[in-house]
N, C-alpha and C. Protein backbone atom coordinates (compact mmCIF):
# COMPACT_ATOMS: atom_id res chain seq x y z
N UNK A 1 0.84 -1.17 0.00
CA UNK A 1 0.00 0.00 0.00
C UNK A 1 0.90 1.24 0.00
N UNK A 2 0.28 2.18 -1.01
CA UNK A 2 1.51 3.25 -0.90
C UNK A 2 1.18 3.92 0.22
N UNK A 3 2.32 5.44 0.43
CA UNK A 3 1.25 5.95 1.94
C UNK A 3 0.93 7.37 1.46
N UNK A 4 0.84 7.56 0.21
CA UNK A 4 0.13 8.45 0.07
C UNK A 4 -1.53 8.15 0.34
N UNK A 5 -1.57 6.72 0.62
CA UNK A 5 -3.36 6.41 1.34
C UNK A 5 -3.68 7.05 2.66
N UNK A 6 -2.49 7.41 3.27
CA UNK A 6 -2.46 8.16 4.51
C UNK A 6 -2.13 9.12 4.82
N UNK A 7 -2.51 10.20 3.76
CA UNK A 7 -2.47 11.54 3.31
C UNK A 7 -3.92 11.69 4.30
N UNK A 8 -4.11 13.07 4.88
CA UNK A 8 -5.30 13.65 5.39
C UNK A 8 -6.15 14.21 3.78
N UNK A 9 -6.86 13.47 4.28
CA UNK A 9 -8.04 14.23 2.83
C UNK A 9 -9.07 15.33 3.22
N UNK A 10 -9.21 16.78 2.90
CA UNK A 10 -9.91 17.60 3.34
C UNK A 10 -11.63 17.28 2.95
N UNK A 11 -12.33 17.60 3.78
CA UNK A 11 -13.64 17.35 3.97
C UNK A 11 -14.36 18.05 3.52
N UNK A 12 -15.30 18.23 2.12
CA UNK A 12 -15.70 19.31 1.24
C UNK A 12 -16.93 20.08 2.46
N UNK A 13 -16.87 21.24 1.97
CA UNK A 13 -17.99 22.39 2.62
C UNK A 13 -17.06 23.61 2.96
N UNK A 14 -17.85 24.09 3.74
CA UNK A 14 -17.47 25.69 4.24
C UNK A 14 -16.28 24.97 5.68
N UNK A 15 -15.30 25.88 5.61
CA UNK A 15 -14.35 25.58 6.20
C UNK A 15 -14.41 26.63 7.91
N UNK A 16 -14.11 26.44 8.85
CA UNK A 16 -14.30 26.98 9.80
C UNK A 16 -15.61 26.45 10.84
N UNK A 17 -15.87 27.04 12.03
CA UNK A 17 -16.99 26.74 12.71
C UNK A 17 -18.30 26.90 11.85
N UNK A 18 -19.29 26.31 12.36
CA UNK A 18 -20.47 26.01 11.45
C UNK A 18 -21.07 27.54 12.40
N UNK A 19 -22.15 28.25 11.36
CA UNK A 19 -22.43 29.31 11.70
C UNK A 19 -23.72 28.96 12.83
N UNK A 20 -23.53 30.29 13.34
CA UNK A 20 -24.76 29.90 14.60
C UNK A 20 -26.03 30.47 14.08
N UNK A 21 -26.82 29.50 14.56
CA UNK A 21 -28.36 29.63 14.18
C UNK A 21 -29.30 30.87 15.27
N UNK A 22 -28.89 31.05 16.13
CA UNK A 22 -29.44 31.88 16.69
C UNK A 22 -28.61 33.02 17.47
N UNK A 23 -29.53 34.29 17.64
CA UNK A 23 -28.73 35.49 18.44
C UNK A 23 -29.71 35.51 19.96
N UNK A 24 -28.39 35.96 20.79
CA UNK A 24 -29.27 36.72 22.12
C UNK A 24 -29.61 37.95 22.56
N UNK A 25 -30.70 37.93 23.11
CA UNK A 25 -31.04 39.43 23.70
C UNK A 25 -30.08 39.76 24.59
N UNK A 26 -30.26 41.05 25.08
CA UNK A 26 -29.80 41.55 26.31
C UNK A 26 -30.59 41.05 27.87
N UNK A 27 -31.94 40.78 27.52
CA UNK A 27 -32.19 40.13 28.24
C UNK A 27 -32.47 38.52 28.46
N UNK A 28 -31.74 37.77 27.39
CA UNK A 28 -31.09 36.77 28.13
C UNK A 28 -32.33 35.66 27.31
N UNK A 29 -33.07 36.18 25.90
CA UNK A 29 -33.73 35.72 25.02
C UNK A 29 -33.30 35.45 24.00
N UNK A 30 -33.40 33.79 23.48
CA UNK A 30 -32.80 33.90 22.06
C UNK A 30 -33.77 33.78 20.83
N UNK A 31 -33.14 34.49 19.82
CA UNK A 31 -34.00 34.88 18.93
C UNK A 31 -33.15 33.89 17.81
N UNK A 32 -33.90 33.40 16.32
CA UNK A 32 -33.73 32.44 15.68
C UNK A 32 -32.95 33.22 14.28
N UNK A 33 -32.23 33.12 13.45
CA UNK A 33 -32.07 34.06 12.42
C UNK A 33 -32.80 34.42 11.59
N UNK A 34 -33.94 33.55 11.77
CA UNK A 34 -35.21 34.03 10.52
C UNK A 34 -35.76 35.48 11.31
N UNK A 35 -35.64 35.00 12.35
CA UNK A 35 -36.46 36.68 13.23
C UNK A 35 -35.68 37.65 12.62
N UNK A 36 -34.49 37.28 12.70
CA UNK A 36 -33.00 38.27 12.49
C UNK A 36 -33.30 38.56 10.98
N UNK A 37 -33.90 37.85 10.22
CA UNK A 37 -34.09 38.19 8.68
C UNK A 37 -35.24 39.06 8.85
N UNK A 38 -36.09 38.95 9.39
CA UNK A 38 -37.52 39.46 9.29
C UNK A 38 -37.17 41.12 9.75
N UNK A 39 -36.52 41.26 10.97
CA UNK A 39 -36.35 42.54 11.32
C UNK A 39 -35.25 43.40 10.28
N UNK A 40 -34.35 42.45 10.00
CA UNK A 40 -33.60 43.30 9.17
C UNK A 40 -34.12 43.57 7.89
N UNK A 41 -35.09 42.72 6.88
CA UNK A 41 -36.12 43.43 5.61
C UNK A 41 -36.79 44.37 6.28
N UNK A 42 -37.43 44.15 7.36
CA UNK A 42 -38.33 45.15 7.99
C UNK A 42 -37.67 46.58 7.88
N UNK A 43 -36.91 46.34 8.37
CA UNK A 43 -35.74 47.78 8.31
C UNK A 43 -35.73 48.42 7.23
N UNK A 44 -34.92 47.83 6.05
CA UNK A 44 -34.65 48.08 4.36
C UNK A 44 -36.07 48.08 3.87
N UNK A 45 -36.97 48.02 4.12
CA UNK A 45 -38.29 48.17 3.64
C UNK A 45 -38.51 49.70 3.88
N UNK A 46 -38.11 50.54 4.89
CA UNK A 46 -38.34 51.78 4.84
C UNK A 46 -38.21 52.43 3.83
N UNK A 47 -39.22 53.40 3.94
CA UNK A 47 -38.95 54.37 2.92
C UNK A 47 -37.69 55.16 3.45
N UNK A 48 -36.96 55.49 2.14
CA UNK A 48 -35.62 56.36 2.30
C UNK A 48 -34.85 55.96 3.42
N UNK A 49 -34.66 54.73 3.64
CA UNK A 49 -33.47 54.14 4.34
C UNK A 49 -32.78 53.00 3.69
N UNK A 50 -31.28 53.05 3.29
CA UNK A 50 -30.56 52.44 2.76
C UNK A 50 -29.37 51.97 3.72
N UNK A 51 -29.87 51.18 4.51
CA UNK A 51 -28.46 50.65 5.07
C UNK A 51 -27.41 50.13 5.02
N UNK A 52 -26.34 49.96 5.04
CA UNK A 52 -25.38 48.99 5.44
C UNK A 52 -25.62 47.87 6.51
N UNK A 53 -24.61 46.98 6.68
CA UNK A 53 -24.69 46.09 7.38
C UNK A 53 -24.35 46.33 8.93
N UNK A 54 -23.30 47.77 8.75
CA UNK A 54 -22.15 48.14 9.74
C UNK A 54 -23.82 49.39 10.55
N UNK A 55 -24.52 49.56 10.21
CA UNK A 55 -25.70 50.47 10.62
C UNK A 55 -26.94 49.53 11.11
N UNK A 56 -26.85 48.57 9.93
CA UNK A 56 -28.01 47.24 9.93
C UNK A 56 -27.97 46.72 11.77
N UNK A 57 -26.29 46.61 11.83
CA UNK A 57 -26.14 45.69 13.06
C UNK A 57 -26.28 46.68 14.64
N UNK A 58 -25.72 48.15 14.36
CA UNK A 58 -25.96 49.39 15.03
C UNK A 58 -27.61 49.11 15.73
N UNK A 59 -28.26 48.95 15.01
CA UNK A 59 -29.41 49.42 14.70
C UNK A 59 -30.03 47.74 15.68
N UNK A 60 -30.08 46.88 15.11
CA UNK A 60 -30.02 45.31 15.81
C UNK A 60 -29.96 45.90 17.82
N UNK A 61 -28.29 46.03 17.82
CA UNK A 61 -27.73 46.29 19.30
C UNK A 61 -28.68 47.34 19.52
N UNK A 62 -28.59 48.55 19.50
CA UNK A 62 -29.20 50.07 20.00
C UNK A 62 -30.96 49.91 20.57
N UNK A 63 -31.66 48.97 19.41
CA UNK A 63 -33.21 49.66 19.24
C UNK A 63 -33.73 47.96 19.84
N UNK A 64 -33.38 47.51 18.76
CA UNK A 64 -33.81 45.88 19.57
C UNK A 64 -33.44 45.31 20.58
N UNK A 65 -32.15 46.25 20.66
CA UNK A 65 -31.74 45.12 22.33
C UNK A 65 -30.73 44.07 22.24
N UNK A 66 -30.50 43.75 20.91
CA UNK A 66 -29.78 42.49 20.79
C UNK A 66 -28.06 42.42 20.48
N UNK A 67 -27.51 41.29 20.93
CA UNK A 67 -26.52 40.87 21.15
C UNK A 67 -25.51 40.56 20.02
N UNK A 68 -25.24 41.47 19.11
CA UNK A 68 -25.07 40.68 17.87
C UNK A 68 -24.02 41.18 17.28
N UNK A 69 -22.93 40.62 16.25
CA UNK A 69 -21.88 40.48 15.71
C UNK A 69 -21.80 40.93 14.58
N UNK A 70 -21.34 42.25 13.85
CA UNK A 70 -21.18 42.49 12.42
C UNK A 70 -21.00 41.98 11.21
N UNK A 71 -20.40 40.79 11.96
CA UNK A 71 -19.60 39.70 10.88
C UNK A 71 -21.44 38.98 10.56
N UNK A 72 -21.58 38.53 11.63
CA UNK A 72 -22.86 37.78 11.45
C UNK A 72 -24.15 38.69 10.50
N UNK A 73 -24.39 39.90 10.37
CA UNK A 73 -24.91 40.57 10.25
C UNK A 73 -24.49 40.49 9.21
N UNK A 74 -23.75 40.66 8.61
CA UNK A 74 -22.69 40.56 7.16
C UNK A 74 -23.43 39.11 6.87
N UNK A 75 -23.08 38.05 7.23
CA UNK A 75 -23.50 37.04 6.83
C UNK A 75 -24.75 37.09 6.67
N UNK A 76 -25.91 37.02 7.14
CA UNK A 76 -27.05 37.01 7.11
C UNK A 76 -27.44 37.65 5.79
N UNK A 77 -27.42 39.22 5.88
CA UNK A 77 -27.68 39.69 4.85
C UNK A 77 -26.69 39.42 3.30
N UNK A 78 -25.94 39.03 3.37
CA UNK A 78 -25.33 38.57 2.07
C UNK A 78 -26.24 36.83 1.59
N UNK A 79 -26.32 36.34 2.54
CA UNK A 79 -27.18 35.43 2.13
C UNK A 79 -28.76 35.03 1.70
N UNK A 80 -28.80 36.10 1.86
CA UNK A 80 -30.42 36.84 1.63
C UNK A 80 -30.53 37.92 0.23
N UNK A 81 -28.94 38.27 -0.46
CA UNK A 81 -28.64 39.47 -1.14
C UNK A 81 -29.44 40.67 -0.81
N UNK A 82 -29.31 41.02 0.65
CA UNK A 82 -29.90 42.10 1.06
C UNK A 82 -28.63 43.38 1.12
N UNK A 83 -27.59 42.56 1.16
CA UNK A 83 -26.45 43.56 0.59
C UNK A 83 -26.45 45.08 -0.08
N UNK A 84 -26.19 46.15 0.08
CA UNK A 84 -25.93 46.66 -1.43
C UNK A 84 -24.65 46.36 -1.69
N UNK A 85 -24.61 46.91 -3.48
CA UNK A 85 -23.38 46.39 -3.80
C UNK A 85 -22.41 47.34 -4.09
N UNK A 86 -21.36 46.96 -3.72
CA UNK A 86 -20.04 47.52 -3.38
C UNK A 86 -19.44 49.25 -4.28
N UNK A 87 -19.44 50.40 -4.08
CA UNK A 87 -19.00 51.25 -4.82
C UNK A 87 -18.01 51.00 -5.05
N UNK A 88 -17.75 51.17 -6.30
CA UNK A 88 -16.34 50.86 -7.04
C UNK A 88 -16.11 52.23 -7.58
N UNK A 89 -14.95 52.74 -7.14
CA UNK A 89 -14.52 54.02 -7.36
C UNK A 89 -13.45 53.78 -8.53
N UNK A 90 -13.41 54.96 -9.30
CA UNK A 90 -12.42 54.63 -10.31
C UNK A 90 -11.27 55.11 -9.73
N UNK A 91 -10.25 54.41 -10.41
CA UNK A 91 -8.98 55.33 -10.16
C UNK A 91 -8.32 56.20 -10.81
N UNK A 92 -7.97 57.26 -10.51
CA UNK A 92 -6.81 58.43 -11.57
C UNK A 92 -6.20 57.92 -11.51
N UNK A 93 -5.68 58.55 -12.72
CA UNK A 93 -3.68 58.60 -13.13
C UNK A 93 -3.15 59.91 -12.24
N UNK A 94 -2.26 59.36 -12.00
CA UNK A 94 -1.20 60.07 -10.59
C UNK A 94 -0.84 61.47 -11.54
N UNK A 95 -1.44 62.53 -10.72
CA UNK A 95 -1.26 63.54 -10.99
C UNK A 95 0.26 63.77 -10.65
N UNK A 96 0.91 64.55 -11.71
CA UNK A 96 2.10 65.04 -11.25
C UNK A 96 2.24 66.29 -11.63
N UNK A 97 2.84 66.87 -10.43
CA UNK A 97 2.77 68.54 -10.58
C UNK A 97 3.46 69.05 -11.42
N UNK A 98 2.64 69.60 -12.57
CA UNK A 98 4.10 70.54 -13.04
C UNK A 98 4.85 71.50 -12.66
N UNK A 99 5.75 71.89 -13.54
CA UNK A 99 6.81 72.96 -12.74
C UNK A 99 7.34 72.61 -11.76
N UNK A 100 7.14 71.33 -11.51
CA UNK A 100 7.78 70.86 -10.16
C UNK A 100 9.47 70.93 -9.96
N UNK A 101 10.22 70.82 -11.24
CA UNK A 101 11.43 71.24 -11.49
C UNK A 101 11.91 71.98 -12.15
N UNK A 102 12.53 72.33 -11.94
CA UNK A 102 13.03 74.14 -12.78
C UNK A 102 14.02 73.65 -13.57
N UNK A 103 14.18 73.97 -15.13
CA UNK A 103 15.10 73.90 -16.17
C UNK A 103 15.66 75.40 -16.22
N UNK A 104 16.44 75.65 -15.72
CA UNK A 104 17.03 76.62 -15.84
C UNK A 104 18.16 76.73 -17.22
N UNK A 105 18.12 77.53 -17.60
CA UNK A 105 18.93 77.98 -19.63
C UNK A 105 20.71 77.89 -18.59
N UNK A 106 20.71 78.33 -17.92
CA UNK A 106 22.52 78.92 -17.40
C UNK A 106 22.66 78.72 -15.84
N UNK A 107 24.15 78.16 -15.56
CA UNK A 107 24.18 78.23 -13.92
C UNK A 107 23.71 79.52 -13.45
N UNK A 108 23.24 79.10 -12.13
CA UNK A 108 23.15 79.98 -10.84
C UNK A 108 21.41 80.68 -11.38
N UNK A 109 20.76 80.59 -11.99
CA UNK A 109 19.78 81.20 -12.29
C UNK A 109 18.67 80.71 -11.51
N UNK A 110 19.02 79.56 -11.12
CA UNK A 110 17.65 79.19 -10.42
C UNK A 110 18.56 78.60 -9.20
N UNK A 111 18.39 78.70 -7.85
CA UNK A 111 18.64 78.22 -6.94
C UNK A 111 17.84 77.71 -5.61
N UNK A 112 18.41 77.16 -5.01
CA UNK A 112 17.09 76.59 -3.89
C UNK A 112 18.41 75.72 -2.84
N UNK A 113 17.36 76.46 -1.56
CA UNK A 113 17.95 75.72 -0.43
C UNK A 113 17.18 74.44 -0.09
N UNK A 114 17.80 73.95 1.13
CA UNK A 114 17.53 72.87 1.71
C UNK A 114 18.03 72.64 3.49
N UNK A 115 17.19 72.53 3.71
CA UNK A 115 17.17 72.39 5.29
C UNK A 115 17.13 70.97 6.04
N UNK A 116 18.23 70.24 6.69
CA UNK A 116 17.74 69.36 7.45
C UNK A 116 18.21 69.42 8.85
N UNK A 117 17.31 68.77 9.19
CA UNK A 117 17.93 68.28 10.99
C UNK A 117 18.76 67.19 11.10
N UNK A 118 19.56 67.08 12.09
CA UNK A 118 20.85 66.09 11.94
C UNK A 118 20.75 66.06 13.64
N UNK A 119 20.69 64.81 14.22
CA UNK A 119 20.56 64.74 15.51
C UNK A 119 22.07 64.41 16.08
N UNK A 120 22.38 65.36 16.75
CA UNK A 120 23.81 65.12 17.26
C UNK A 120 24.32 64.40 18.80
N UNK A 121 24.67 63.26 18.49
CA UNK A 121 24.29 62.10 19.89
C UNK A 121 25.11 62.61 21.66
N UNK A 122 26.15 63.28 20.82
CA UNK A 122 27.23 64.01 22.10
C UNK A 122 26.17 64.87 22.28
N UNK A 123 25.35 66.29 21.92
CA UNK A 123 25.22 66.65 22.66
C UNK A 123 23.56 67.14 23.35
N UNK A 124 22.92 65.47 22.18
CA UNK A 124 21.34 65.29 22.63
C UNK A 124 20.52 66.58 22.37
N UNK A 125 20.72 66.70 21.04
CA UNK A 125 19.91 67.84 20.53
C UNK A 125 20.13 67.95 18.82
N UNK A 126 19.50 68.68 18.41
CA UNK A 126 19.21 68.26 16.48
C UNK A 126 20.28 69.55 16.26
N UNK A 127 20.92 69.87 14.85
CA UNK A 127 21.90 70.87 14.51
C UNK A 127 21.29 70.67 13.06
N UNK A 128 21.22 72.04 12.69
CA UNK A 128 20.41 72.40 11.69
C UNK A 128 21.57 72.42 10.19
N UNK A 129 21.54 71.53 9.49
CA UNK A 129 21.92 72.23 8.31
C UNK A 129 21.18 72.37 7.34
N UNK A 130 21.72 74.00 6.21
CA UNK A 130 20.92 74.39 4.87
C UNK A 130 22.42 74.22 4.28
N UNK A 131 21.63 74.01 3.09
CA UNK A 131 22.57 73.61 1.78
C UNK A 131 21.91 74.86 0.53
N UNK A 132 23.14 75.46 -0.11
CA UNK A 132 22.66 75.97 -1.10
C UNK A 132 22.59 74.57 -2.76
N UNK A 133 21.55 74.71 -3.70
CA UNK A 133 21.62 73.65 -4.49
C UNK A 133 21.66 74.83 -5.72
N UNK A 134 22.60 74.99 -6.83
CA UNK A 134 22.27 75.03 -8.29
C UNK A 134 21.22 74.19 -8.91
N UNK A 135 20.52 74.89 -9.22
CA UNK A 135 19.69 73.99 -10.24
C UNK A 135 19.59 73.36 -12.05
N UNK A 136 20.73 74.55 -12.11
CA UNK A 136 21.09 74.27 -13.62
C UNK A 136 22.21 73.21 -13.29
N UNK A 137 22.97 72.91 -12.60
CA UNK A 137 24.19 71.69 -12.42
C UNK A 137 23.79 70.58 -11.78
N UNK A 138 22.87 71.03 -10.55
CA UNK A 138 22.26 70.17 -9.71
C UNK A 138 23.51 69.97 -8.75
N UNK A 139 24.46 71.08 -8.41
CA UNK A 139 25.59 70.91 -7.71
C UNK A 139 25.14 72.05 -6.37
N UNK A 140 25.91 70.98 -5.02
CA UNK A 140 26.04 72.03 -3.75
C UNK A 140 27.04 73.31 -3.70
N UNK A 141 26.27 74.87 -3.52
CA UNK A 141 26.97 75.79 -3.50
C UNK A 141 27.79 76.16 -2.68
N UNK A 142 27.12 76.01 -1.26
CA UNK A 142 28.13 75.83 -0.07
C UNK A 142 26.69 75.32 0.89
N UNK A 143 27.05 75.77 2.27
CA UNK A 143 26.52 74.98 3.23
C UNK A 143 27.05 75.99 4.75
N UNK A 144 25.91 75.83 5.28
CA UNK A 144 26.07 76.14 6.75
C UNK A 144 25.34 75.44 7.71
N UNK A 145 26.06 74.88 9.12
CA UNK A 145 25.90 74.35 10.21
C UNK A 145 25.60 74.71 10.90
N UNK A 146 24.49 75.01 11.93
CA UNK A 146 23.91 75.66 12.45
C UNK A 146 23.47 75.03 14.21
N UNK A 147 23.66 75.38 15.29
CA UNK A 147 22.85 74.75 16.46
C UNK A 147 21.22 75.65 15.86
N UNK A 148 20.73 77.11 15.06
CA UNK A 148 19.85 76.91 15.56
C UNK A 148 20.32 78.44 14.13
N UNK A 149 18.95 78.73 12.96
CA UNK A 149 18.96 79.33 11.90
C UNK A 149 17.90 80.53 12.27
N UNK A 150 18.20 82.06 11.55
CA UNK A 150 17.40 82.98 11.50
C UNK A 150 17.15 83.08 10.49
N UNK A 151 16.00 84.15 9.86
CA UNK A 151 16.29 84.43 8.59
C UNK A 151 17.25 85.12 8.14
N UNK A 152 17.73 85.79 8.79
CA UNK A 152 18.90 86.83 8.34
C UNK A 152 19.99 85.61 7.76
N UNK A 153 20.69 84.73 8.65
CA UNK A 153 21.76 83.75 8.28
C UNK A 153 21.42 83.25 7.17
N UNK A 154 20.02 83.12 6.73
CA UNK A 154 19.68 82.26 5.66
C UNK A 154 19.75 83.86 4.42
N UNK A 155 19.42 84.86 4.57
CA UNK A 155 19.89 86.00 3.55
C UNK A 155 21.49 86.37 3.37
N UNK A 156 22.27 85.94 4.28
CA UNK A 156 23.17 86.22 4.26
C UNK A 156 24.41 85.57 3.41
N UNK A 157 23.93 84.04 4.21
CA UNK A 157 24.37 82.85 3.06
C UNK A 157 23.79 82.97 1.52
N UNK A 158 22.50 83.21 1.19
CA UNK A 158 22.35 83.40 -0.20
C UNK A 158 22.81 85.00 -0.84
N UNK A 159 22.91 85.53 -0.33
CA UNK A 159 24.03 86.66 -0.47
C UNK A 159 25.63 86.48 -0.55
N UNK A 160 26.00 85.91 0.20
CA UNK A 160 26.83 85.42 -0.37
C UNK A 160 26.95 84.55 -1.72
N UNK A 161 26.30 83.91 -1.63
CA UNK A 161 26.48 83.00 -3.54
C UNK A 161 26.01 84.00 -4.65
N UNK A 162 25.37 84.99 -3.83
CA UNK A 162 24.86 85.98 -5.32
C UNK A 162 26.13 86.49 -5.84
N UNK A 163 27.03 86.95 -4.74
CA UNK A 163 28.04 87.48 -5.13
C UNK A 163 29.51 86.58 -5.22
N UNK A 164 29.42 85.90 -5.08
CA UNK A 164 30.40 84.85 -5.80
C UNK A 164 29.90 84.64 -6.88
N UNK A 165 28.60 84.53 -7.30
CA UNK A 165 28.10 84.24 -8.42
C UNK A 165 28.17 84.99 -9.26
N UNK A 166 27.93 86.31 -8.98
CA UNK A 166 28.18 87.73 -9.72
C UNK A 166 29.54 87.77 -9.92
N UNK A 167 30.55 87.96 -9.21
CA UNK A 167 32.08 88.09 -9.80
C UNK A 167 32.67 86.49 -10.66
N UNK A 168 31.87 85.75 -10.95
CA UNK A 168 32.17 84.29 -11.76
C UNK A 168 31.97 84.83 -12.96
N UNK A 169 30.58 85.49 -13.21
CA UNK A 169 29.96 86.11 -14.31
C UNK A 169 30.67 87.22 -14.90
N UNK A 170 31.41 88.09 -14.34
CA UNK A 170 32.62 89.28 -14.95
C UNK A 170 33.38 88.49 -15.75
């Protein structure tokens, strides 16, 4: 006998605990799922009420009193196609911003800083650096280290590259 005869063979049906046939009250009454069907058409029978299941079951706990599980509520009404059905939203194409990068014709014409924090472990506190960036090279202009930036330091530093930049240009 080979032993693949003693392979576990899975057992056709719904896999998991078998669903429960009935819910309880709060006071300690159980009700059958057909009741549970009856109240929940009762419900969706309103005029101008469109529920969900996640409101359906709200609505179960709050007004009836009863003891009951979303999931189950989910179940019930999907098996009944008391469901609605699912909004399917379309998706865009990923907007991308234009102008988001600057083509600049000649160095130094377009420039842009950059700011980060850098956590410094000696002395348990962040130290600020800005970076000047060219945008026509995509090269660093210079750079300053900072425990802590004004605006002035930040006019001062780009003042400076104007005028390094300006006497490059003579």
């Amino acid at each position: 006998m080979s032993k693949s005869t003693y392979y576990y063979l899975p057992s056709c049906g719904k896999r998991g605990r078998k669903a429960s046939t009935s819910t309880k009250s709060k006071q300690g009454i159980r009700y059958s799922n057909e009741y549970m069907l009856d109240r929940i058409s009762w419900l969706l029978l309103q005029e101008f009420d469109d529920y969900g299941y996640e409101k359906v079951r709200g609505w179960l706990n709050n007004s009836e009193g009863l003891i009951i599980n979303g999931k189950k509520v989910y179940r019930l009404m999907q098996e009944t196609r008391l469901l609605n059905s699912r909004i399917r939203r379309e998706r865009r194409a990923k907007r991308i911003a234009k102008y988001l990068l600057q083509n600049p014709s000649q160095p130094c014409e377009c420039m842009q800083t950059v700011t980060k924090y850098i956590y410094v472990h000696g002395e348990h506190r962040n130290a600020l650096l800005i970076t000047v960036l060219d945008m026509f090279s995509r090269g660093i202009l210079g750079y300053r280290w900072e425990w802590s930036i004004n605006k002035y330091q930040v006019i001062d530093l780009m003042r400076d590259f104007c005028t390094i930049t300006a006497c490059h240009r003579r």
